[in-house]
C-alpha atoms as a PDB file:
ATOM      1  CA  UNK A   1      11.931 -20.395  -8.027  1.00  0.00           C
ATOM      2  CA  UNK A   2      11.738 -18.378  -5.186  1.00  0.00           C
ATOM      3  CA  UNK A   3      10.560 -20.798  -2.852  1.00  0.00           C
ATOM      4  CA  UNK A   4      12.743 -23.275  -3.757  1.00  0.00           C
ATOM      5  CA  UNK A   5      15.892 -21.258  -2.665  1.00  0.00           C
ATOM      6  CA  UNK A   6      14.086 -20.781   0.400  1.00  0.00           C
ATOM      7  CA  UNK A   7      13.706 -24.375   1.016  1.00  0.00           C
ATOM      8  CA  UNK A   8      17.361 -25.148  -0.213  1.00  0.00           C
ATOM      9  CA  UNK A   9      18.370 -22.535   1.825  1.00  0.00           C
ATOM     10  CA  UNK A  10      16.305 -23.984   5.079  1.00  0.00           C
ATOM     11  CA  UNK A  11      17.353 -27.427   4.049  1.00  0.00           C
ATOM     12  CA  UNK A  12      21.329 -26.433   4.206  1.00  0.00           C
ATOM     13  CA  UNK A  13      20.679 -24.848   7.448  1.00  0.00           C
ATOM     14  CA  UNK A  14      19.174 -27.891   9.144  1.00  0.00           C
ATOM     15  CA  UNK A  15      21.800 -29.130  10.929  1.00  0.00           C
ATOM     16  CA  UNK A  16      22.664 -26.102  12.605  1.00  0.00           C
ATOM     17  CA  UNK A  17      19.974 -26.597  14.633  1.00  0.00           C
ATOM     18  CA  UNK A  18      22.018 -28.730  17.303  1.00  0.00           C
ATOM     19  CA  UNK A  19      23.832 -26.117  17.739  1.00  0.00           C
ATOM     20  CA  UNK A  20      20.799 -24.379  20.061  1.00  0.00           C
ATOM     21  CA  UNK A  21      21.254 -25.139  23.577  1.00  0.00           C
ATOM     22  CA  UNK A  22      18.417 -24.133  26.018  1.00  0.00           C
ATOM     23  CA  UNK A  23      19.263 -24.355  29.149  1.00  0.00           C
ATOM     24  CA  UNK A  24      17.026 -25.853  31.996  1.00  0.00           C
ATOM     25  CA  UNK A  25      18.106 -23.596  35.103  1.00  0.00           C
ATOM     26  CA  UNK A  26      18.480 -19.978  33.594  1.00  0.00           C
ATOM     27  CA  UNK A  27      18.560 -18.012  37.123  1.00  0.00           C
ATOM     28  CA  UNK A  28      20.073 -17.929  40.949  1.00  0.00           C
ATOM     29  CA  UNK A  29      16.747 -18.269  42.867  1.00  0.00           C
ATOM     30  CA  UNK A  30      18.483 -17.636  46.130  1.00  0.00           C
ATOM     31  CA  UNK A  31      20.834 -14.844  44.849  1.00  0.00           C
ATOM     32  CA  UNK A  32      17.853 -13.198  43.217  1.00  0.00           C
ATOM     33  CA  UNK A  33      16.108 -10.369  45.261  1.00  0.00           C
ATOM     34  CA  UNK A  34      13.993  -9.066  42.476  1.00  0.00           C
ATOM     35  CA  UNK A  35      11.909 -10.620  39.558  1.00  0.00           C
ATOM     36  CA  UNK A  36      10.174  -9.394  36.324  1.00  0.00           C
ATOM     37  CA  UNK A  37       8.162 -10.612  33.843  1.00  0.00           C
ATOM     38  CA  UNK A  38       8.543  -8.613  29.832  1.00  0.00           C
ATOM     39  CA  UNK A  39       6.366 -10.176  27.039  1.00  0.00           C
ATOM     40  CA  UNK A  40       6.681  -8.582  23.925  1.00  0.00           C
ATOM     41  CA  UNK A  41       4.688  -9.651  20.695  1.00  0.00           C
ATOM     42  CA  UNK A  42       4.689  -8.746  16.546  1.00  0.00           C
ATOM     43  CA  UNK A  43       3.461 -10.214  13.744  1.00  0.00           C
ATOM     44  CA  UNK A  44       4.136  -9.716  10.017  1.00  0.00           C
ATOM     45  CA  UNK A  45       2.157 -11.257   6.473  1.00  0.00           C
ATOM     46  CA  UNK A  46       4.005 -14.772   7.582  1.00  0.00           C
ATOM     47  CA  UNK A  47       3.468 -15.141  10.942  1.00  0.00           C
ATOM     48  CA  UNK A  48       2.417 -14.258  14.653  1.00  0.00           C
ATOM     49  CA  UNK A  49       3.450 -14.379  17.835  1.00  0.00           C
ATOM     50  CA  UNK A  50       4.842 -13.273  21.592  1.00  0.00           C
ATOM     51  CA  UNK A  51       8.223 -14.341  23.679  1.00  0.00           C
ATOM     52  CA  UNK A  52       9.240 -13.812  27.481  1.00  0.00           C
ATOM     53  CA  UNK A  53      11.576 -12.733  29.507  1.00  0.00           C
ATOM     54  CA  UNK A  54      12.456 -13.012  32.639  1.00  0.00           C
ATOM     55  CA  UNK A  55      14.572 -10.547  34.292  1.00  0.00           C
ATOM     56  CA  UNK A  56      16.138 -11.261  37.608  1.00  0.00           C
ATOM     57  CA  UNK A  57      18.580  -8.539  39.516  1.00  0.00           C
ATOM     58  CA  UNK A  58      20.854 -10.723  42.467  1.00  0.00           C
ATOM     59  CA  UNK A  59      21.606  -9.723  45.324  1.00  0.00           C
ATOM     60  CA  UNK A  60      24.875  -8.304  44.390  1.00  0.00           C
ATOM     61  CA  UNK A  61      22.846  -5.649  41.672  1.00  0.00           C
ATOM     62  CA  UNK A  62      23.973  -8.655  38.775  1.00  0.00           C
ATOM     63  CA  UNK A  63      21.388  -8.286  36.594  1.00  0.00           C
ATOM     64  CA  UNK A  64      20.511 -11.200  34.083  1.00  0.00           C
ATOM     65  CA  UNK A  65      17.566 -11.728  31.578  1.00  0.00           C
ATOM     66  CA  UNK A  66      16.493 -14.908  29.934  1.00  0.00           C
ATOM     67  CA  UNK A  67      13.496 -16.149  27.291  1.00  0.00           C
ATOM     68  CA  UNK A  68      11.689 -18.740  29.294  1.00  0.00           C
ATOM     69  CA  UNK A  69       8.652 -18.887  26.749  1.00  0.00           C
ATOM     70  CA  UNK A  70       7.454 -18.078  23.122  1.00  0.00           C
ATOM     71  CA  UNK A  71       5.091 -19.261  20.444  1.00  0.00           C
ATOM     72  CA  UNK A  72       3.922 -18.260  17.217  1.00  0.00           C
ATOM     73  CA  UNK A  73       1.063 -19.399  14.689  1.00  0.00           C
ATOM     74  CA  UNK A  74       1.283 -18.967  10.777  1.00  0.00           C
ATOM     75  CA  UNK A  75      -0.923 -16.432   9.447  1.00  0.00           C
ATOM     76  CA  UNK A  76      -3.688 -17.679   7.513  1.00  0.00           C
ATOM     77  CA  UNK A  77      -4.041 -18.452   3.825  1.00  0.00           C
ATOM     78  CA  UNK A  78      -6.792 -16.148   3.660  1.00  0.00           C
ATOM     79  CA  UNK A  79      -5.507 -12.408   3.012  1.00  0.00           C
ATOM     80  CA  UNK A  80      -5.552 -10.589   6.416  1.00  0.00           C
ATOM     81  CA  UNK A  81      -4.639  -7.509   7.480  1.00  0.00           C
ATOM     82  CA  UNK A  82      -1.410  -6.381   9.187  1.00  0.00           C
ATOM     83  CA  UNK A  83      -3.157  -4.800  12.040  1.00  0.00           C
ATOM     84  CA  UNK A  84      -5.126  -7.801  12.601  1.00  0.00           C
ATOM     85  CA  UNK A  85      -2.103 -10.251  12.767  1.00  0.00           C
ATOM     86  CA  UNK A  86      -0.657  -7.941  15.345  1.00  0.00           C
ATOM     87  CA  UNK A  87      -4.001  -8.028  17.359  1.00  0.00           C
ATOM     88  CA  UNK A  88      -3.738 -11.810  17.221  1.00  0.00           C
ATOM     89  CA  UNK A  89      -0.179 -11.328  18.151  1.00  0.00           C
ATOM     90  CA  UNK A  90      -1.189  -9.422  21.192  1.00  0.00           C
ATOM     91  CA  UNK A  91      -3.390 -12.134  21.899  1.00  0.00           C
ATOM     92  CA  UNK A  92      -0.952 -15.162  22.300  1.00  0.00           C
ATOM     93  CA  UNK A  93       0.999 -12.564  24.397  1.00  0.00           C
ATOM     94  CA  UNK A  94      -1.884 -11.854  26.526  1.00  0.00           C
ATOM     95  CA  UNK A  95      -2.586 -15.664  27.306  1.00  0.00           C
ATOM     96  CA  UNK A  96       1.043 -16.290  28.272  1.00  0.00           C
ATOM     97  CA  UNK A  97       1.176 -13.804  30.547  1.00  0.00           C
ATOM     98  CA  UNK A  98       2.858  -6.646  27.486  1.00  0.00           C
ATOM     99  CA  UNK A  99       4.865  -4.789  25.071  1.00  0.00           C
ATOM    100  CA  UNK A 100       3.689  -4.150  20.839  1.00  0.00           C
ATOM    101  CA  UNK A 101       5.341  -2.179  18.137  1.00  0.00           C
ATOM    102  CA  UNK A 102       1.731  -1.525  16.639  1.00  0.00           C
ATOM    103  CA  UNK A 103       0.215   1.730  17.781  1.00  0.00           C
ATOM    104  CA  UNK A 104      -3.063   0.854  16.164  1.00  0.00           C
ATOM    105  CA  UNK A 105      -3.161  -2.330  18.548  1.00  0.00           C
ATOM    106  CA  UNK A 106      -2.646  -0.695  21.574  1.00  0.00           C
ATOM    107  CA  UNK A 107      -4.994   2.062  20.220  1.00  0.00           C
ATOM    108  CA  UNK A 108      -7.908  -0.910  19.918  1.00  0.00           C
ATOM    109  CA  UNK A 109      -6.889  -2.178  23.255  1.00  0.00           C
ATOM    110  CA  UNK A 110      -7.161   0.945  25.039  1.00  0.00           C
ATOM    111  CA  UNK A 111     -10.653   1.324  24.089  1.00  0.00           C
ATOM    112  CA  UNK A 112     -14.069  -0.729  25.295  1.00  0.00           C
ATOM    113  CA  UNK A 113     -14.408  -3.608  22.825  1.00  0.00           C
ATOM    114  CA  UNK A 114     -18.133  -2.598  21.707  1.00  0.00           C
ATOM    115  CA  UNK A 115     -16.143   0.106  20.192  1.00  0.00           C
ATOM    116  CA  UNK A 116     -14.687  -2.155  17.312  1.00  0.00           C
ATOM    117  CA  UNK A 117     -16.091  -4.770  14.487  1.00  0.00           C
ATOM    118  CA  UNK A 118     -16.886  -8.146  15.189  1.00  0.00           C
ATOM    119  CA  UNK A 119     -13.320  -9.551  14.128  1.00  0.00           C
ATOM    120  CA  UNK A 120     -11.545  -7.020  16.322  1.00  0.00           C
ATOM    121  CA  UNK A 121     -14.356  -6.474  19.202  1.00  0.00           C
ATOM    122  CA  UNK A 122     -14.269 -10.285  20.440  1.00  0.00           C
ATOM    123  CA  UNK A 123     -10.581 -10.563  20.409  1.00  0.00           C
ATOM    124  CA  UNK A 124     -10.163  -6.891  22.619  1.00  0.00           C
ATOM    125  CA  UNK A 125     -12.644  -8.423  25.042  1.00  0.00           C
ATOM    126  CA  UNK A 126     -10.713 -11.397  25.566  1.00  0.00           C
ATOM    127  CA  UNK A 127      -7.339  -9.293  26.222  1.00  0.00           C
ATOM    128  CA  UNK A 128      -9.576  -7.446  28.712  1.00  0.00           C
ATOM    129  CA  UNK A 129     -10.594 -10.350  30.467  1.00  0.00           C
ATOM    130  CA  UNK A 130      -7.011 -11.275  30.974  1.00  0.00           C
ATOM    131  CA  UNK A 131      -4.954  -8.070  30.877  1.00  0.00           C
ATOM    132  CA  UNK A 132      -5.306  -4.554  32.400  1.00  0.00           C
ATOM    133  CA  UNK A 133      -5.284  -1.757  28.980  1.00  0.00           C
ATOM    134  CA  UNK A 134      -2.946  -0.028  31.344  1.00  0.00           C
ATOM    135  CA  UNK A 135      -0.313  -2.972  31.432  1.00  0.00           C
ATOM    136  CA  UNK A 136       0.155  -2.773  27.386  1.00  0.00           C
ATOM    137  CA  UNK A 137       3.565  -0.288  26.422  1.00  0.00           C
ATOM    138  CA  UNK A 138       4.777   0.428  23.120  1.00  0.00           C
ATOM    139  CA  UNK A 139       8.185  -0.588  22.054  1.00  0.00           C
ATOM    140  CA  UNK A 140      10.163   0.037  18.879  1.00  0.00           C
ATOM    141  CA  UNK A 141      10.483  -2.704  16.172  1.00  0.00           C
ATOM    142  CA  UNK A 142      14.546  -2.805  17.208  1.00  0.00           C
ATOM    143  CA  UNK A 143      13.976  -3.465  20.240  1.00  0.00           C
ATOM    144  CA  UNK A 144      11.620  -6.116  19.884  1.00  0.00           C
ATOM    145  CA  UNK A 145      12.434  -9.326  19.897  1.00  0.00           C
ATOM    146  CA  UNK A 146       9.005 -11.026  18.546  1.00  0.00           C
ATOM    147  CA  UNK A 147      10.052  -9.578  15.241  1.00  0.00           C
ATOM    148  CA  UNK A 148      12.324 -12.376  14.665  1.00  0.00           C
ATOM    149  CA  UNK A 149       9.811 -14.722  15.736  1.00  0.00           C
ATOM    150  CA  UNK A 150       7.282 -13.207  13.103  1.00  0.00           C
ATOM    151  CA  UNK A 151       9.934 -12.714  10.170  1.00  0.00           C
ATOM    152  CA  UNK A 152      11.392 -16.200  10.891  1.00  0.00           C
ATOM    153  CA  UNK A 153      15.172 -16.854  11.436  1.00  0.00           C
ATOM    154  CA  UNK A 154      17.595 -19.774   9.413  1.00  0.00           C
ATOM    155  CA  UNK A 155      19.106 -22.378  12.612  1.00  0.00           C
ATOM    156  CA  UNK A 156      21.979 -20.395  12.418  1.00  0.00           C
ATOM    157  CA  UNK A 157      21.590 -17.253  12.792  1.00  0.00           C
ATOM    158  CA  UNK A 158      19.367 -18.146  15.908  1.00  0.00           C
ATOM    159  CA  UNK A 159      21.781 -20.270  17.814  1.00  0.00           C
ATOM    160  CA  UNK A 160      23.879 -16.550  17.446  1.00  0.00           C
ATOM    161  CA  UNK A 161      21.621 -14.486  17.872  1.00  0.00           C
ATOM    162  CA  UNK A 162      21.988 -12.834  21.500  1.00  0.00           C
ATOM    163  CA  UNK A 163      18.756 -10.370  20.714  1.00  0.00           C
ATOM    164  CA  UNK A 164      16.383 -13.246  21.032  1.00  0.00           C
ATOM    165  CA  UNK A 165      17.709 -15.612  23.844  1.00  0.00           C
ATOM    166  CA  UNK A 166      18.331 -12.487  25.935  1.00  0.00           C
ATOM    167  CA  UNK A 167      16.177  -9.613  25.098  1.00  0.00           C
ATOM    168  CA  UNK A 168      16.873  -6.363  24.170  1.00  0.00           C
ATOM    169  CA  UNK A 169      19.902  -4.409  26.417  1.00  0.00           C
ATOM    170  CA  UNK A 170      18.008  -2.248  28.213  1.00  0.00           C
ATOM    171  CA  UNK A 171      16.407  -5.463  30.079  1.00  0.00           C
ATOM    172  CA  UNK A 172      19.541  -5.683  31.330  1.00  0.00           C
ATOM    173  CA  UNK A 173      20.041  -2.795  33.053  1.00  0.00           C
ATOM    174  CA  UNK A 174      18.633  -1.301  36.443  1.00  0.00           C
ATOM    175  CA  UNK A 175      15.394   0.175  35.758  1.00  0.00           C
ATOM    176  CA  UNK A 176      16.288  -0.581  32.385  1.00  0.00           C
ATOM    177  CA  UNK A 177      13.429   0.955  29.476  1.00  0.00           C
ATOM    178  CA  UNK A 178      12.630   0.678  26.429  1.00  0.00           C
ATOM    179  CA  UNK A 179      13.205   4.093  24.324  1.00  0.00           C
ATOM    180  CA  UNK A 180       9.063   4.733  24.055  1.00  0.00           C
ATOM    181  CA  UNK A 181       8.244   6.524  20.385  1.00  0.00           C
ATOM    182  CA  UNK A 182       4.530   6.055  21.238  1.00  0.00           C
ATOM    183  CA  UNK A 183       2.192   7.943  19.041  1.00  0.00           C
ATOM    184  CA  UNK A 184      -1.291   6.598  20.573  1.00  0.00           C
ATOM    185  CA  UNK A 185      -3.573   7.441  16.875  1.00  0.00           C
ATOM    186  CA  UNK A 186      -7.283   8.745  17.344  1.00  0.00           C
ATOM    187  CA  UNK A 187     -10.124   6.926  17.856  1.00  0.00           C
ATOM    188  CA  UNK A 188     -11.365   8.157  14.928  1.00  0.00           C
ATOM    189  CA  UNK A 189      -8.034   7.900  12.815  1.00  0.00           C
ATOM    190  CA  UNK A 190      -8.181   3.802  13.583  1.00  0.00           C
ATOM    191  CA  UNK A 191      -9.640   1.068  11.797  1.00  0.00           C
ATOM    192  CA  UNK A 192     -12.409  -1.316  12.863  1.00  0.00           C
ATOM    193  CA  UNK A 193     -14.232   1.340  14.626  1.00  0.00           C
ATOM    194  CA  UNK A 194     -18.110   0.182  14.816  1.00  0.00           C
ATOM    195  CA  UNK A 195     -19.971   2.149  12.756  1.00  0.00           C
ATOM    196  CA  UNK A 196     -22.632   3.702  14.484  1.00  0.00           C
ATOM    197  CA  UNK A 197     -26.073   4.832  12.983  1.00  0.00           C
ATOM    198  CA  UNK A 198     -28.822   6.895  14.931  1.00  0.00           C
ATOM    199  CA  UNK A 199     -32.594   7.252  13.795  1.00  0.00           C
ATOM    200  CA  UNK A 200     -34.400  10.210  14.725  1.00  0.00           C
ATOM    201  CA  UNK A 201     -37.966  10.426  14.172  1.00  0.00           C
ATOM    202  CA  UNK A 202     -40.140  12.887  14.327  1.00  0.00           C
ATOM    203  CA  UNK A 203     -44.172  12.777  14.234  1.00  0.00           C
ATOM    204  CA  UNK A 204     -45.920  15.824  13.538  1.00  0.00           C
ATOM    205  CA  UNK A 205     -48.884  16.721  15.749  1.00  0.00           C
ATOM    206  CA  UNK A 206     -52.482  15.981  14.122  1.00  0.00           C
ATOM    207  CA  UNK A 207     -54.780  18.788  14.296  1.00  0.00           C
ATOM    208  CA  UNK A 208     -56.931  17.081  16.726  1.00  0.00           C
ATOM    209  CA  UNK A 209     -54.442  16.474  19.145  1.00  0.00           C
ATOM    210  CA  UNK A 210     -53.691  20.211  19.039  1.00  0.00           C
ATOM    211  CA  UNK A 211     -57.590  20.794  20.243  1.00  0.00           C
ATOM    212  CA  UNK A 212     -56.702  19.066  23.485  1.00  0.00           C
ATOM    213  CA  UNK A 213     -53.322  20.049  24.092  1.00  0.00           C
ATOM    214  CA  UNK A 214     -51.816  23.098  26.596  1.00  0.00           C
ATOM    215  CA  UNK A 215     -48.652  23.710  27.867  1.00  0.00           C
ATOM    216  CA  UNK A 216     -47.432  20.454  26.367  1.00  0.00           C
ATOM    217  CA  UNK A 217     -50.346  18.204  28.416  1.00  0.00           C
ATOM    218  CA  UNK A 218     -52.781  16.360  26.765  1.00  0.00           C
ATOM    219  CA  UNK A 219     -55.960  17.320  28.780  1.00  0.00           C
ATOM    220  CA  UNK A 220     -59.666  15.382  28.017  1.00  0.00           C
END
């Protein structure tokens, strides 16, 4: 019953969709003195995914900012993790182009891959090879806009919604940034880690070496 509202509910909301107007030129090039790039990325138990902004501040200190780029995936049938959506999350955003709400993500990114299980481990690497750790920030679920990519949004509310074709305020502000809340966990306190396991052996001396042996040589 429950998905069928949803679907009536989608259905209704259909036509609103022609309502969305992107437009092709979003910026004054040769106004513009300064450029920059935000990505910012989220997942939840339906689905994944990053969006970008570009900021541009004319000439005149107008400041503007703009999506230019997003995608999501659907999370997989098979029951995953929260963490590990948000890691795939963190990937898309990584091969667009580096902001998360997920602590434990930047907490797995921060660290060498060998560090982490398989699932995790090949996916860090790959952010490596594309990203510096030190370019990923933490940002609060308000201010995000990939949560309404990852939570989904009727046609709508969409075409209204300011929040995602704009970004957050503060990317529109000089030197504009996000209210950090960052609380980076322990290695130790995240999951994945690599288990580790170290053999020690130890041979005890036969009496016959011990005949032949001073001062830790072996002498014949």
């Amino acid at each position: 019953m429950e998905l069928q509202c949803t679907w009536l509910e989608l259905a209704q909301n259909i036509d609103h969709i022609n309502e969305i107007k992107i437009p092709r030129f979003v910026i004054e090039i040769e106004d513009s003195m300064y450029f920059e790039l935000q990505g910012f990325c989220d997942a939840s138990q339906q689905a994944y995914g990053a969006c970008i902004f570009l900021k541009a501040i004319t000439k005149g200190t107008k400041i503007s900012s703009n999506l230019i780029c997003s995608k999501s995936k659907v999370a997989p049938l098979k029951a995953t993790s929260l963490p590990r959506l948000e890691l795939c999350g963190a990937l898309i955003l990584a091969q667009l182009m580096n902001k998360t709400d997920s602590t434990i993500v930047l907490s797995w990114i921060r660290c060498s891959s060998k560090t982490w299980k398989t699932f995790v481990a090949n996916r860090i690497s790959e952010i490596h090879e594309l990203t510096n750790a030190s370019d990923w920030n933490h940002v609060g679920t308000a201010e995000n806009p990939a949560d309404i990519l990852s939570r989904g949004s009727t046609a709508q509310l969409l075409a209204e919604n300011q929040f995602w074709w704009k970004g957050p305020t503060w990317l529109q502000e000089d030197n504009g940034k996000p209210s950090y809340n960052e609380e980076i966990k322990n290695v130790d306190e995240v999951p994945e880690r690599r288990q580790v396991a170290v053999n020690h052996h130890i041979t005890r001396r036969s009496k016959m070496s011990t005949k032949f042996l001073k001062d830790d040589k072996l002498y014949l």
